[in-house]
PDB file of N, CA and C in Angstrom:
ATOM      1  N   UNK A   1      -4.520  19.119   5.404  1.00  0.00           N
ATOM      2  CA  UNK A   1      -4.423  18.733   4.017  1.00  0.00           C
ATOM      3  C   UNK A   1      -5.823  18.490   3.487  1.00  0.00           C
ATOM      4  N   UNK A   2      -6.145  18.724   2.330  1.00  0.00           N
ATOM      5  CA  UNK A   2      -7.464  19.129   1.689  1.00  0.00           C
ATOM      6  C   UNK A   2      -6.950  17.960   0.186  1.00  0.00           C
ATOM      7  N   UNK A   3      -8.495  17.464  -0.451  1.00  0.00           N
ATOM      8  CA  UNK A   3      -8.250  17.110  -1.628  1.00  0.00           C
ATOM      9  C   UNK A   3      -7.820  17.622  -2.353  1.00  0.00           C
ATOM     10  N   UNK A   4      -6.988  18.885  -2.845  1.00  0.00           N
ATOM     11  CA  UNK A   4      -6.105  19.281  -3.653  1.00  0.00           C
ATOM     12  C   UNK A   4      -4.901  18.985  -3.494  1.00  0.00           C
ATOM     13  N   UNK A   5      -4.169  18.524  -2.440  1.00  0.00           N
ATOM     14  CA  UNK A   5      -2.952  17.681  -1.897  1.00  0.00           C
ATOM     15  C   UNK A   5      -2.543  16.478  -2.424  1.00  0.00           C
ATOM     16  N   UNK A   6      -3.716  15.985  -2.999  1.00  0.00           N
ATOM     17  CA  UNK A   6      -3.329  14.556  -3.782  1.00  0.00           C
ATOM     18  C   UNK A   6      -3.503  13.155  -2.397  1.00  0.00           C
ATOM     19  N   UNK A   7      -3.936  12.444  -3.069  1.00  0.00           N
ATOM     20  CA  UNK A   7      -4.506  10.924  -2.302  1.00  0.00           C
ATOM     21  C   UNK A   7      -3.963   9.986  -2.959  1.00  0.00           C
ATOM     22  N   UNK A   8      -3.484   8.898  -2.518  1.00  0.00           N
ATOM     23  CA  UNK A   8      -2.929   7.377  -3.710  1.00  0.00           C
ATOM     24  C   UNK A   8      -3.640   6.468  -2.959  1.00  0.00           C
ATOM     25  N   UNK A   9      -4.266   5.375  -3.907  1.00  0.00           N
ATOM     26  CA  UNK A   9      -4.045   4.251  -3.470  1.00  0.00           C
ATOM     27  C   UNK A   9      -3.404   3.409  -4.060  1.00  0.00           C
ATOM     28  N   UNK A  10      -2.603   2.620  -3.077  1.00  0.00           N
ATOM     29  CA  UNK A  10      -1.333   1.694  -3.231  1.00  0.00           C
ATOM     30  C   UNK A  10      -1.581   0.579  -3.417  1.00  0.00           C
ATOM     31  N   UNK A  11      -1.798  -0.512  -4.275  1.00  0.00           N
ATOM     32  CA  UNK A  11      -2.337  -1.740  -4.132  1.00  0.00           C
ATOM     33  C   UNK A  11      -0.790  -2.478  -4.054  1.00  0.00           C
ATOM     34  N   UNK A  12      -0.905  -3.333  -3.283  1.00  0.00           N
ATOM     35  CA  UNK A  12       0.358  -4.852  -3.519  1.00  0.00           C
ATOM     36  C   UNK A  12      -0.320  -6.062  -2.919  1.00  0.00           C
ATOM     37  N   UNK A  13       0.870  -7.101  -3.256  1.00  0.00           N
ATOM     38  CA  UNK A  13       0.058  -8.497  -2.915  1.00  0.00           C
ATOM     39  C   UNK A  13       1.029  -9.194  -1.545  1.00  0.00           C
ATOM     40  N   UNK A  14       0.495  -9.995  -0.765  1.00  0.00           N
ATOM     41  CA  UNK A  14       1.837 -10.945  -0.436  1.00  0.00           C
ATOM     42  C   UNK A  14       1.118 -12.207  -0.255  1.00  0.00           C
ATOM     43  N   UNK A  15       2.005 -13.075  -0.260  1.00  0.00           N
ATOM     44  CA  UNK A  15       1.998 -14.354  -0.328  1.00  0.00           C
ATOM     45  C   UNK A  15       1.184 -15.222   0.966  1.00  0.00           C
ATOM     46  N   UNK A  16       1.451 -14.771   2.071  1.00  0.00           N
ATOM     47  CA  UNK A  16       0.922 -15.075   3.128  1.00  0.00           C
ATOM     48  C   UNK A  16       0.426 -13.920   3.895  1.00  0.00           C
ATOM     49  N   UNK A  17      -0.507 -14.781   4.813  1.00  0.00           N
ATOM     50  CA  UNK A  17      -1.512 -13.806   6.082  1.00  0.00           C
ATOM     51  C   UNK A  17      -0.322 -13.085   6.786  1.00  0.00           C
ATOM     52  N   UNK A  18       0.853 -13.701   7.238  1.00  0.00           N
ATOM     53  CA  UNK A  18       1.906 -12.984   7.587  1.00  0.00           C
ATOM     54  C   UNK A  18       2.180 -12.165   7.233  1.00  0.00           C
ATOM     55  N   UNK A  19       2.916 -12.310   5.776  1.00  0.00           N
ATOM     56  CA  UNK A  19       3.709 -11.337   5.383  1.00  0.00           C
ATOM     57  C   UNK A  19       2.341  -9.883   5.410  1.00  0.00           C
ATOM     58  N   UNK A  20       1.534 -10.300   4.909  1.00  0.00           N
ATOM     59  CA  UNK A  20       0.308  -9.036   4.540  1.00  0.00           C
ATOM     60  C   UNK A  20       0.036  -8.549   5.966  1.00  0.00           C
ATOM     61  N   UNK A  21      -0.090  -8.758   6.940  1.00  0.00           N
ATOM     62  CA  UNK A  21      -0.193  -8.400   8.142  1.00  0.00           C
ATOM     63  C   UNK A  21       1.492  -7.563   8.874  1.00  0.00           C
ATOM     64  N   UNK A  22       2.348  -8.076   8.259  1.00  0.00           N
ATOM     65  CA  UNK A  22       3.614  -7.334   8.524  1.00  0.00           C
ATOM     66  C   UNK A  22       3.582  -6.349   7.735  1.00  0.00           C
ATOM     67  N   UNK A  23       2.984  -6.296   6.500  1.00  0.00           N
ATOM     68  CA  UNK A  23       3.377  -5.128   5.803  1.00  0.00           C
ATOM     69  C   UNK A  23       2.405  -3.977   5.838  1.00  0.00           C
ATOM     70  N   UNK A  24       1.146  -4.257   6.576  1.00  0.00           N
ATOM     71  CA  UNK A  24       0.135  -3.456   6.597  1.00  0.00           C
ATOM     72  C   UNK A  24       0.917  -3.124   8.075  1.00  0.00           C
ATOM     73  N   UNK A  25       0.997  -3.233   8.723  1.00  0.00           N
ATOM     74  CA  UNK A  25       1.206  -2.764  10.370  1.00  0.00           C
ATOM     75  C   UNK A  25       2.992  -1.718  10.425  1.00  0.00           C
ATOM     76  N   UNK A  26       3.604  -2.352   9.088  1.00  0.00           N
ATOM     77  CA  UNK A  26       4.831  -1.477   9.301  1.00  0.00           C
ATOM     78  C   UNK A  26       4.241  -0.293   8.662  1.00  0.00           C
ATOM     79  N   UNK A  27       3.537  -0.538   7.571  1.00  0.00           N
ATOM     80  CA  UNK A  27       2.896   0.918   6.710  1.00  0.00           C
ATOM     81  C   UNK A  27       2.276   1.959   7.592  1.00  0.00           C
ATOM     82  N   UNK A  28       1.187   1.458   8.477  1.00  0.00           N
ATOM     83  CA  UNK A  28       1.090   2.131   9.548  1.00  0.00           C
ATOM     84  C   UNK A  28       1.647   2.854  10.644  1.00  0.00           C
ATOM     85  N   UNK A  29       2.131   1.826  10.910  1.00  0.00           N
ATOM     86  CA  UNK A  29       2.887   2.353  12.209  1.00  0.00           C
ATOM     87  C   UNK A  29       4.259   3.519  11.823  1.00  0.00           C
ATOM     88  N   UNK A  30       4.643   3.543  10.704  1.00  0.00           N
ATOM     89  CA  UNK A  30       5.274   4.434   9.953  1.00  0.00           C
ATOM     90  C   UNK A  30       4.722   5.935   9.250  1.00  0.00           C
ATOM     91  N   UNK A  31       3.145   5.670   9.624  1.00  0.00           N
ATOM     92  CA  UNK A  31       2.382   6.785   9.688  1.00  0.00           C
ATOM     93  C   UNK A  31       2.691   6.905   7.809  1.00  0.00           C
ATOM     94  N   UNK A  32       3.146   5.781   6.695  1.00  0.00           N
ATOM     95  CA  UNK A  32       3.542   6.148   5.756  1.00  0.00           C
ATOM     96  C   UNK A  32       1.736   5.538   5.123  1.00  0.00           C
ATOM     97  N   UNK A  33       1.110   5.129   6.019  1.00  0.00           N
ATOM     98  CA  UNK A  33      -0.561   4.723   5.112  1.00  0.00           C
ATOM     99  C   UNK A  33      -1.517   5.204   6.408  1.00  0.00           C
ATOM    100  N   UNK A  34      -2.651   5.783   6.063  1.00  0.00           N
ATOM    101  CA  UNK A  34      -3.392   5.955   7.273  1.00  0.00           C
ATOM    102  C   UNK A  34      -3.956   4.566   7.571  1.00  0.00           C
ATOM    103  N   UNK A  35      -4.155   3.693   6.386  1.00  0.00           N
ATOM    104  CA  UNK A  35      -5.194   2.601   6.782  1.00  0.00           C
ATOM    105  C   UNK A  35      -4.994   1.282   5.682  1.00  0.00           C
ATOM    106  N   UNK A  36      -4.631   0.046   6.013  1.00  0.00           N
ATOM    107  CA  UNK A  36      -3.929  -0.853   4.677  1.00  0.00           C
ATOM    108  C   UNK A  36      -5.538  -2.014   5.313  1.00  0.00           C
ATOM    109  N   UNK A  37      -6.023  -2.171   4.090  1.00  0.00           N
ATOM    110  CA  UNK A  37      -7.128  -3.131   3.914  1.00  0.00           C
ATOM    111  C   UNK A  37      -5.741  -4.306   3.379  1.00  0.00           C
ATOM    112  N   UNK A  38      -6.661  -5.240   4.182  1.00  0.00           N
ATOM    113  CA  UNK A  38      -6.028  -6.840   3.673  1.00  0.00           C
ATOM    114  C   UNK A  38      -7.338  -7.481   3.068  1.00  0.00           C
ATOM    115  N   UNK A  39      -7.021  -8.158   1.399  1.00  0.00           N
ATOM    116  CA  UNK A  39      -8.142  -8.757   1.074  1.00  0.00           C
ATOM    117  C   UNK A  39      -7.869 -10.490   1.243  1.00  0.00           C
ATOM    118  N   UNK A  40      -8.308 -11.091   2.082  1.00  0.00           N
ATOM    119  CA  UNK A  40      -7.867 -12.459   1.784  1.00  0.00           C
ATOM    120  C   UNK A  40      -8.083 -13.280   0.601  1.00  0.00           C
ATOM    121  N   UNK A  41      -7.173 -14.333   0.169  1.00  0.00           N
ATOM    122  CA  UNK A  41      -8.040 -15.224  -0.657  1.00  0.00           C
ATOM    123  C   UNK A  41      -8.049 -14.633  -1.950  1.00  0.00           C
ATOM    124  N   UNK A  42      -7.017 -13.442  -2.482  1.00  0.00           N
ATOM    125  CA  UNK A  42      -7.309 -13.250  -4.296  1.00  0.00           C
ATOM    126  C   UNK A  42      -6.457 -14.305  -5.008  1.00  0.00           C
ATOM    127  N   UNK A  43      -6.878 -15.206  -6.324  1.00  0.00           N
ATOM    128  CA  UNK A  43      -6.279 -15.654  -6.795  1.00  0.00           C
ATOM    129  C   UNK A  43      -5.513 -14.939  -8.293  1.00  0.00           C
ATOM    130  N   UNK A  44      -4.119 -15.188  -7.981  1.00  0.00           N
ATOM    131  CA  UNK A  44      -3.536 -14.253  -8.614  1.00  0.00           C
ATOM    132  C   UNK A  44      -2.614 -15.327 -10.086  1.00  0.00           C
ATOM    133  N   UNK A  45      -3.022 -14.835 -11.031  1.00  0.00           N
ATOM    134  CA  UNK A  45      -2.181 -15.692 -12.457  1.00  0.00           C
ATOM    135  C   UNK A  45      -1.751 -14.962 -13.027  1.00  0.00           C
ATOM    136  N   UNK A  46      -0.187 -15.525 -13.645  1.00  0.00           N
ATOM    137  CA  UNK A  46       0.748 -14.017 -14.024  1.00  0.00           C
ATOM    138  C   UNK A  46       2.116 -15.075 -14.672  1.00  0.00           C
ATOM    139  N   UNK A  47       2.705 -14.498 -15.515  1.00  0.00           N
ATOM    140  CA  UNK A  47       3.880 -14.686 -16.451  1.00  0.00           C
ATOM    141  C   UNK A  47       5.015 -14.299 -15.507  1.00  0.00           C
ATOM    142  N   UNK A  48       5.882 -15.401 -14.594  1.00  0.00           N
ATOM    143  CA  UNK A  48       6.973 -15.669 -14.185  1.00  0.00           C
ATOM    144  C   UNK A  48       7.917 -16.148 -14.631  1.00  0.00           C
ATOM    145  N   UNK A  49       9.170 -15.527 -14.786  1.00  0.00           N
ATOM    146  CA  UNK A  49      10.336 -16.219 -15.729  1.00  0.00           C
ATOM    147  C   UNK A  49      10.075 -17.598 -16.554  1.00  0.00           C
ATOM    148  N   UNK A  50       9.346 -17.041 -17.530  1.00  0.00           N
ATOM    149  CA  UNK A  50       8.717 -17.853 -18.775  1.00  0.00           C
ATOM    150  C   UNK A  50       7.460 -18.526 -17.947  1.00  0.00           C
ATOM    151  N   UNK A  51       7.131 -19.316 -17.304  1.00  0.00           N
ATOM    152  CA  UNK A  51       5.568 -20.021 -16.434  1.00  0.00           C
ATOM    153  C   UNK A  51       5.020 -19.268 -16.400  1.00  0.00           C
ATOM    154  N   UNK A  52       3.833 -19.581 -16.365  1.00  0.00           N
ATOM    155  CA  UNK A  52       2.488 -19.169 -16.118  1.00  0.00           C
ATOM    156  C   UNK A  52       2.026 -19.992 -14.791  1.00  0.00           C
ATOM    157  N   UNK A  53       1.666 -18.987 -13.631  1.00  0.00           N
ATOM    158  CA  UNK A  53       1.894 -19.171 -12.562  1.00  0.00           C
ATOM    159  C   UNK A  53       0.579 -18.536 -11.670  1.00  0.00           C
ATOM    160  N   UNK A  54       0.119 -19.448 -10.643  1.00  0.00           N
ATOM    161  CA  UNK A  54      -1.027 -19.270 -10.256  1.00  0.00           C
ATOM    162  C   UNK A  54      -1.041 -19.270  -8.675  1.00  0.00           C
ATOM    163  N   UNK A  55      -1.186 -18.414  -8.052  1.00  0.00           N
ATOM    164  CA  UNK A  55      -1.026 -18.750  -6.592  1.00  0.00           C
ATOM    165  C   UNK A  55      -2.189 -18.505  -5.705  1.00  0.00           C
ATOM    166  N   UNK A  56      -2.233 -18.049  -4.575  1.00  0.00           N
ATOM    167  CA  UNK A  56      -3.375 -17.605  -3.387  1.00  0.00           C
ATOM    168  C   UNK A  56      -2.422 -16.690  -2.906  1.00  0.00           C
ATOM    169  N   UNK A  57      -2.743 -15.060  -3.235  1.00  0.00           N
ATOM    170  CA  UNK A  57      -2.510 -14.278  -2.725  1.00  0.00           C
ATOM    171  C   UNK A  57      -3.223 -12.957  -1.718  1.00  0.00           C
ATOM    172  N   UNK A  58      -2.876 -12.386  -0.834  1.00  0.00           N
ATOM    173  CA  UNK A  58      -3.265 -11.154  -0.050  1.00  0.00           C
ATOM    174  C   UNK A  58      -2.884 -10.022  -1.222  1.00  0.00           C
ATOM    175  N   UNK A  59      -4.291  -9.447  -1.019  1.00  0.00           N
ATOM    176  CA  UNK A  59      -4.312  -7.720  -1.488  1.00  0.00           C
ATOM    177  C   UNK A  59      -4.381  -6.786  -0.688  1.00  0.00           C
ATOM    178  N   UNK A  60      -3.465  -5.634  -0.800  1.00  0.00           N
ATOM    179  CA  UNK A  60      -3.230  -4.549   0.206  1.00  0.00           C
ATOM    180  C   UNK A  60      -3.659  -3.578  -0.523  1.00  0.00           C
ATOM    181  N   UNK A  61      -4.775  -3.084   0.341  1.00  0.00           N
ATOM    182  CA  UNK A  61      -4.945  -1.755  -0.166  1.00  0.00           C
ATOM    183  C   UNK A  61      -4.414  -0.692   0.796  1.00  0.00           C
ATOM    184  N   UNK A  62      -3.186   0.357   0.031  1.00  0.00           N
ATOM    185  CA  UNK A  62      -2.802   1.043   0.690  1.00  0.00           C
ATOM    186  C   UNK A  62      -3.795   2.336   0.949  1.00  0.00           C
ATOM    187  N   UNK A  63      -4.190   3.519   1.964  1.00  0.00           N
ATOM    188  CA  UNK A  63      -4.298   4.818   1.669  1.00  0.00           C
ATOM    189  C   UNK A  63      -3.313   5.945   2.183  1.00  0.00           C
ATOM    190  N   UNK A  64      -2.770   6.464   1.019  1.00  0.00           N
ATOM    191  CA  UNK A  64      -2.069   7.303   1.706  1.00  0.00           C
ATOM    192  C   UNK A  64      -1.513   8.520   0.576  1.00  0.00           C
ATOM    193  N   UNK A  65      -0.903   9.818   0.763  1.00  0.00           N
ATOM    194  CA  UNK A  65      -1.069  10.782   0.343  1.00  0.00           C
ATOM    195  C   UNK A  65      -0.081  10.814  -1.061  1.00  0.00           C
ATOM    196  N   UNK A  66       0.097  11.138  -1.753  1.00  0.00           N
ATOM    197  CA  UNK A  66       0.310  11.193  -3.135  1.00  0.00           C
ATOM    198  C   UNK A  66       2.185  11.459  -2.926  1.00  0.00           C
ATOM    199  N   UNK A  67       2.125  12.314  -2.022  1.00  0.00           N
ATOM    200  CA  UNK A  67       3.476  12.887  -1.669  1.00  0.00           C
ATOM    201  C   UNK A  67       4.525  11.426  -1.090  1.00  0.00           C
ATOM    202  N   UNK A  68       3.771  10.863   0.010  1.00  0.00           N
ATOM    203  CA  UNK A  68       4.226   9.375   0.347  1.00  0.00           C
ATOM    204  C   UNK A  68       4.087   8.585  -0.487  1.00  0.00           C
ATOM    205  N   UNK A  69       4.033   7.890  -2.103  1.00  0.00           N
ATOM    206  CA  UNK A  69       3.883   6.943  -2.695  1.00  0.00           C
ATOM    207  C   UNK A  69       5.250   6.361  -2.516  1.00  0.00           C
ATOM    208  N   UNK A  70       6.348   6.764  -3.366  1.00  0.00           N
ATOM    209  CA  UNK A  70       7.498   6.655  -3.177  1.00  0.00           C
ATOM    210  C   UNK A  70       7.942   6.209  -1.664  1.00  0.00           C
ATOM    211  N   UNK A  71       8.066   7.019  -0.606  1.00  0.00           N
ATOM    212  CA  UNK A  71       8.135   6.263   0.740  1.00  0.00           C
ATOM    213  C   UNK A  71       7.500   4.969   0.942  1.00  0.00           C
ATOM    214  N   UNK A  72       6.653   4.841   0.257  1.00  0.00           N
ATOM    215  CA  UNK A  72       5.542   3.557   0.644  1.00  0.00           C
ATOM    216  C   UNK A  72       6.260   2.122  -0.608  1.00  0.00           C
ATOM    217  N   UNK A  73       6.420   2.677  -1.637  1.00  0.00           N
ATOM    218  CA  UNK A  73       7.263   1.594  -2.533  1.00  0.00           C
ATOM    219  C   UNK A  73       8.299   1.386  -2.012  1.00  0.00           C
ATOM    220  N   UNK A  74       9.085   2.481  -1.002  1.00  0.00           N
ATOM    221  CA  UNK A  74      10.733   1.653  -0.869  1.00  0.00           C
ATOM    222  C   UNK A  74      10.607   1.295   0.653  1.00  0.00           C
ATOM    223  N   UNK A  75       9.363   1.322   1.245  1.00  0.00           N
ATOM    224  CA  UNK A  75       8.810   0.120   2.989  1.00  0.00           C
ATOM    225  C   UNK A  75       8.571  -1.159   2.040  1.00  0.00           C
ATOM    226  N   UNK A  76       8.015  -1.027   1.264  1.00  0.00           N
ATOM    227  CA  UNK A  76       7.351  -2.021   0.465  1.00  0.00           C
ATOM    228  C   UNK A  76       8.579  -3.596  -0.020  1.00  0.00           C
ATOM    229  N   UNK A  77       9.788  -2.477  -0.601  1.00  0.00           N
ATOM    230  CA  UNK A  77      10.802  -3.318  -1.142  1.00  0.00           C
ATOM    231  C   UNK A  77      11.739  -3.621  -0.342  1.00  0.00           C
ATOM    232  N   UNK A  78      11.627  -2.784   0.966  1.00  0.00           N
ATOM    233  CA  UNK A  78      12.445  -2.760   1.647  1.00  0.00           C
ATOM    234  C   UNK A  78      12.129  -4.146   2.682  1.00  0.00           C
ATOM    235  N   UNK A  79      10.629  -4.543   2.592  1.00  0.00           N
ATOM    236  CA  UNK A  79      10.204  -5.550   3.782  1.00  0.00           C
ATOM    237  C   UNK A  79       9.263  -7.062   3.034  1.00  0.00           C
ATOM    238  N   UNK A  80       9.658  -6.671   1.488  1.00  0.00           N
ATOM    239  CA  UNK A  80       8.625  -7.941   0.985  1.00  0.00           C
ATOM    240  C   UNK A  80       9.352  -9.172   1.097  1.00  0.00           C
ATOM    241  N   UNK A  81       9.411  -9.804   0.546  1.00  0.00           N
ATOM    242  CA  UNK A  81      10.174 -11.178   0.704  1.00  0.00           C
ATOM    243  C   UNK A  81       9.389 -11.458  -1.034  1.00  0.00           C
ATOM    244  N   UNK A  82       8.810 -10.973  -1.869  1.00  0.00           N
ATOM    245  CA  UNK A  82       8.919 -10.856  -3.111  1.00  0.00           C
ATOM    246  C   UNK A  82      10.032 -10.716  -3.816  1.00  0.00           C
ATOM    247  N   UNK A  83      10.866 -11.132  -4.916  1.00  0.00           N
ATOM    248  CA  UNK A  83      11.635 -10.448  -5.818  1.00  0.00           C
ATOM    249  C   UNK A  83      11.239  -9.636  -6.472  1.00  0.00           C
ATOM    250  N   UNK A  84      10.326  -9.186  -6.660  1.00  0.00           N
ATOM    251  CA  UNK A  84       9.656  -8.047  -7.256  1.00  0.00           C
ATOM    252  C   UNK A  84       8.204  -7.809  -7.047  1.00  0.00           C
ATOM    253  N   UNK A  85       7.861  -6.926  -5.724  1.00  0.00           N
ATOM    254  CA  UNK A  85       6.235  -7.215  -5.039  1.00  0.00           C
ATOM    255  C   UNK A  85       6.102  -5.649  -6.414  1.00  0.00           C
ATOM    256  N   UNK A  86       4.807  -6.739  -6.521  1.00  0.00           N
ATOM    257  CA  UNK A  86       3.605  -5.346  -7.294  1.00  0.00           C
ATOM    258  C   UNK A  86       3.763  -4.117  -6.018  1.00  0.00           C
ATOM    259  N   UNK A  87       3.742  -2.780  -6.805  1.00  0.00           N
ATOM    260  CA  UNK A  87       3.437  -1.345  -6.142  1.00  0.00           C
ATOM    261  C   UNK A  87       3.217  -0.664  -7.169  1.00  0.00           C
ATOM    262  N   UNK A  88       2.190  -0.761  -7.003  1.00  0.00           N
ATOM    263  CA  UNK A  88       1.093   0.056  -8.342  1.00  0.00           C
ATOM    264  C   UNK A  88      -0.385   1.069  -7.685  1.00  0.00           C
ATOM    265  N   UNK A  89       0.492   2.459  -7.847  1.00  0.00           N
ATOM    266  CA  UNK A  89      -0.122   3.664  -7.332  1.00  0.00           C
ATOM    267  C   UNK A  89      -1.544   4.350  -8.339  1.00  0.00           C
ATOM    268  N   UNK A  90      -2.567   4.618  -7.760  1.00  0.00           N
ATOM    269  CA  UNK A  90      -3.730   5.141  -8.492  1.00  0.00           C
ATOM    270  C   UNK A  90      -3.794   6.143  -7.776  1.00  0.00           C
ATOM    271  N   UNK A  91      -4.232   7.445  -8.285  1.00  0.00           N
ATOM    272  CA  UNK A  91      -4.898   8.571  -7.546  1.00  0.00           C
ATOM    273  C   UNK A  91      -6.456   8.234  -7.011  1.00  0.00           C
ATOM    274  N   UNK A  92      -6.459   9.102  -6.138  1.00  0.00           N
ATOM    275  CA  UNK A  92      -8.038   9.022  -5.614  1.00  0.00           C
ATOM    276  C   UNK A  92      -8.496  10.421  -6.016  1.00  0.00           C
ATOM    277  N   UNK A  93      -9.664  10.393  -7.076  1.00  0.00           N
ATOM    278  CA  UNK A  93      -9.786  11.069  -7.349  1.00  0.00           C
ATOM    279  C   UNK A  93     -10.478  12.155  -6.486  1.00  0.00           C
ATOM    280  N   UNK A  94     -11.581  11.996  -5.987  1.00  0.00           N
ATOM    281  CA  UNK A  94     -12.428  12.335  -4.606  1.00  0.00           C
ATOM    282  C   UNK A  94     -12.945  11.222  -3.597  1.00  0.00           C
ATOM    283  N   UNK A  95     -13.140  12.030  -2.610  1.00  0.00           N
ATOM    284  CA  UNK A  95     -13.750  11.408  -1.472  1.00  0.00           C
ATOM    285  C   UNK A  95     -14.615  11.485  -0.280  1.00  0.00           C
ATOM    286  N   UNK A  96     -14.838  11.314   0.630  1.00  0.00           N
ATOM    287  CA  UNK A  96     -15.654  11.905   1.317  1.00  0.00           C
ATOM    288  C   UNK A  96     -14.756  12.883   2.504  1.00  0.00           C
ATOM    289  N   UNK A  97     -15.221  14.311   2.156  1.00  0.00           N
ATOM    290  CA  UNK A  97     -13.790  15.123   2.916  1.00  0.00           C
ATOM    291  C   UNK A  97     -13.407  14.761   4.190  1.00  0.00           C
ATOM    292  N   UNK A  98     -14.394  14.210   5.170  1.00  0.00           N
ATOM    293  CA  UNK A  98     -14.133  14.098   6.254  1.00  0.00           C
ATOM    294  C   UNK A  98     -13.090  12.419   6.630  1.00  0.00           C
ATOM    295  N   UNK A  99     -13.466  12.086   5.699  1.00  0.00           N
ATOM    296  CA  UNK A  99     -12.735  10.483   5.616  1.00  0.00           C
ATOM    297  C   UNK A  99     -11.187  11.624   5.265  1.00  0.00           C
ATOM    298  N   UNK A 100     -10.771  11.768   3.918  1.00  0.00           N
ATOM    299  CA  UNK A 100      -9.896  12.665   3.855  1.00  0.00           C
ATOM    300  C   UNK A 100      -9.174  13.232   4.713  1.00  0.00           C
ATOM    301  N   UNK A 101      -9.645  14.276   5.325  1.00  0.00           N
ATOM    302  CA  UNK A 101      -9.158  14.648   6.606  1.00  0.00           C
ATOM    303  C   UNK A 101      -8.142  14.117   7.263  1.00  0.00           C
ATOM    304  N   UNK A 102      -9.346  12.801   8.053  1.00  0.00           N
ATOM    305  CA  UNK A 102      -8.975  11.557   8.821  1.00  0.00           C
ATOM    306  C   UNK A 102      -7.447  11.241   8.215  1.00  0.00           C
ATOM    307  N   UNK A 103      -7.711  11.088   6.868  1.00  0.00           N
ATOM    308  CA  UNK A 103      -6.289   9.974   6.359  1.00  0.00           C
ATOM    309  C   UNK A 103      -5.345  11.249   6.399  1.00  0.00           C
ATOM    310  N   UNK A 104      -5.097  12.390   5.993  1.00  0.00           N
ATOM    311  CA  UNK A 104      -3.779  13.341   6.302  1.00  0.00           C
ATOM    312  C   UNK A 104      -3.741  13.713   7.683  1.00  0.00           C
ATOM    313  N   UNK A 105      -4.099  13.098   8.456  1.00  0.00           N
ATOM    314  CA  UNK A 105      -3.968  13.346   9.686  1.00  0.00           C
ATOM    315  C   UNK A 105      -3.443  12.372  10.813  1.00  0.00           C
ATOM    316  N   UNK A 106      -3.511  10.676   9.414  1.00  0.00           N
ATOM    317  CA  UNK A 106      -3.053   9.790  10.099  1.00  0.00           C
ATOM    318  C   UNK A 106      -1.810   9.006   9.650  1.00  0.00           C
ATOM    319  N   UNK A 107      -1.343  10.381   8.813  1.00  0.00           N
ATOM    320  CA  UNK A 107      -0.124   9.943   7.843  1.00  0.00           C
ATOM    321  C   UNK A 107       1.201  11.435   7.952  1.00  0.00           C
ATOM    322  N   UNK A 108       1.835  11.046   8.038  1.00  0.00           N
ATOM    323  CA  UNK A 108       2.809  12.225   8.004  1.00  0.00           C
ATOM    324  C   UNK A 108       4.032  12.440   7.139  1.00  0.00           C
ATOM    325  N   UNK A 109       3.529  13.492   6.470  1.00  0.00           N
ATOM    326  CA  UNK A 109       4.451  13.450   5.156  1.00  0.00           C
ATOM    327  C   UNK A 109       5.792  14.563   5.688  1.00  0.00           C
ATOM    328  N   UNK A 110       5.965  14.397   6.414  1.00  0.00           N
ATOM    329  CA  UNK A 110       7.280  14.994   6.556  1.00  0.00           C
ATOM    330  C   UNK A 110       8.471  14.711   5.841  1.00  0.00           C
ATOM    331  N   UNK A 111       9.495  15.099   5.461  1.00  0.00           N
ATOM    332  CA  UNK A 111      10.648  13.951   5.174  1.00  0.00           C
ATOM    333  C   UNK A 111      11.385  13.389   6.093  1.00  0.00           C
ATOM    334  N   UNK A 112      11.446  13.307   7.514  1.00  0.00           N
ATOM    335  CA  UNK A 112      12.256  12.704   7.804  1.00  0.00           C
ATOM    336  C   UNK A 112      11.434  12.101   9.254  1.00  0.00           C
ATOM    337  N   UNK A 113      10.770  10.849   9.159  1.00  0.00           N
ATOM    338  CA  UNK A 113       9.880   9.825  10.225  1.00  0.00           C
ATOM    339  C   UNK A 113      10.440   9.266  11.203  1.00  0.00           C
ATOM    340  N   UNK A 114      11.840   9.750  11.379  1.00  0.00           N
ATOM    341  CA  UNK A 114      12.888   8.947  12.576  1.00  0.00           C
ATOM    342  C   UNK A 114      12.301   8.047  12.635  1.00  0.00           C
TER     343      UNK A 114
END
């Protein structure tokens, strides 16, 4: 797979070192992200059923292929403990090809991942 294949990155949050560490390692190990950065420590403020609401959250940066976004939102909903976890997909526009490479090689877009 070549940069004309399409690249996403997946950003979401979770609440704890846990949960962000469960959800980066199932993404992986599901071959559905080549590589999930955990950012510790973002503080996150946001409009919750009417509050205004402020917490200490983990940022996930997902990488993974444009074709898997969708697979990666329903691991996502399928394992958050959010009522509604952020999954908010960006293209990558370029990159360094050989990094590239690396990531379609550590992701498998097949449809069906038994």
């Amino acid at each position: 797979m070549d940069q004309r294949h399409g690249f996403s990155l997946v950003l979401t949050t979770a609440g704890s070192e846990e949960q962000a560490e469960t959800l980066a390692r199932a993404l992986v190990e599901r071959r559905l992200a080549a590589c999930v950065n955990v950012v510790p420590a973002v503080c996150s403020v946001y409009r919750w059923k009417g509050e205004v609401v402020r917490e200490e959250e983990r940022l996930l940066l997902v990488k993974t292929s444009t074709a898997l976004v969708e697979a990666v939102r329903a691991a996502v909903l399928e394992l958050h403990s959010y009522e509604t976890p952020e999954v908010i997909a960006l293209p990558i526009a370029s990159g360094d090809p050989a990094y590239l490479r690396w990531l379609a090689d550590a992701i498998d877009e097949r449809p069906s991942r038994g």
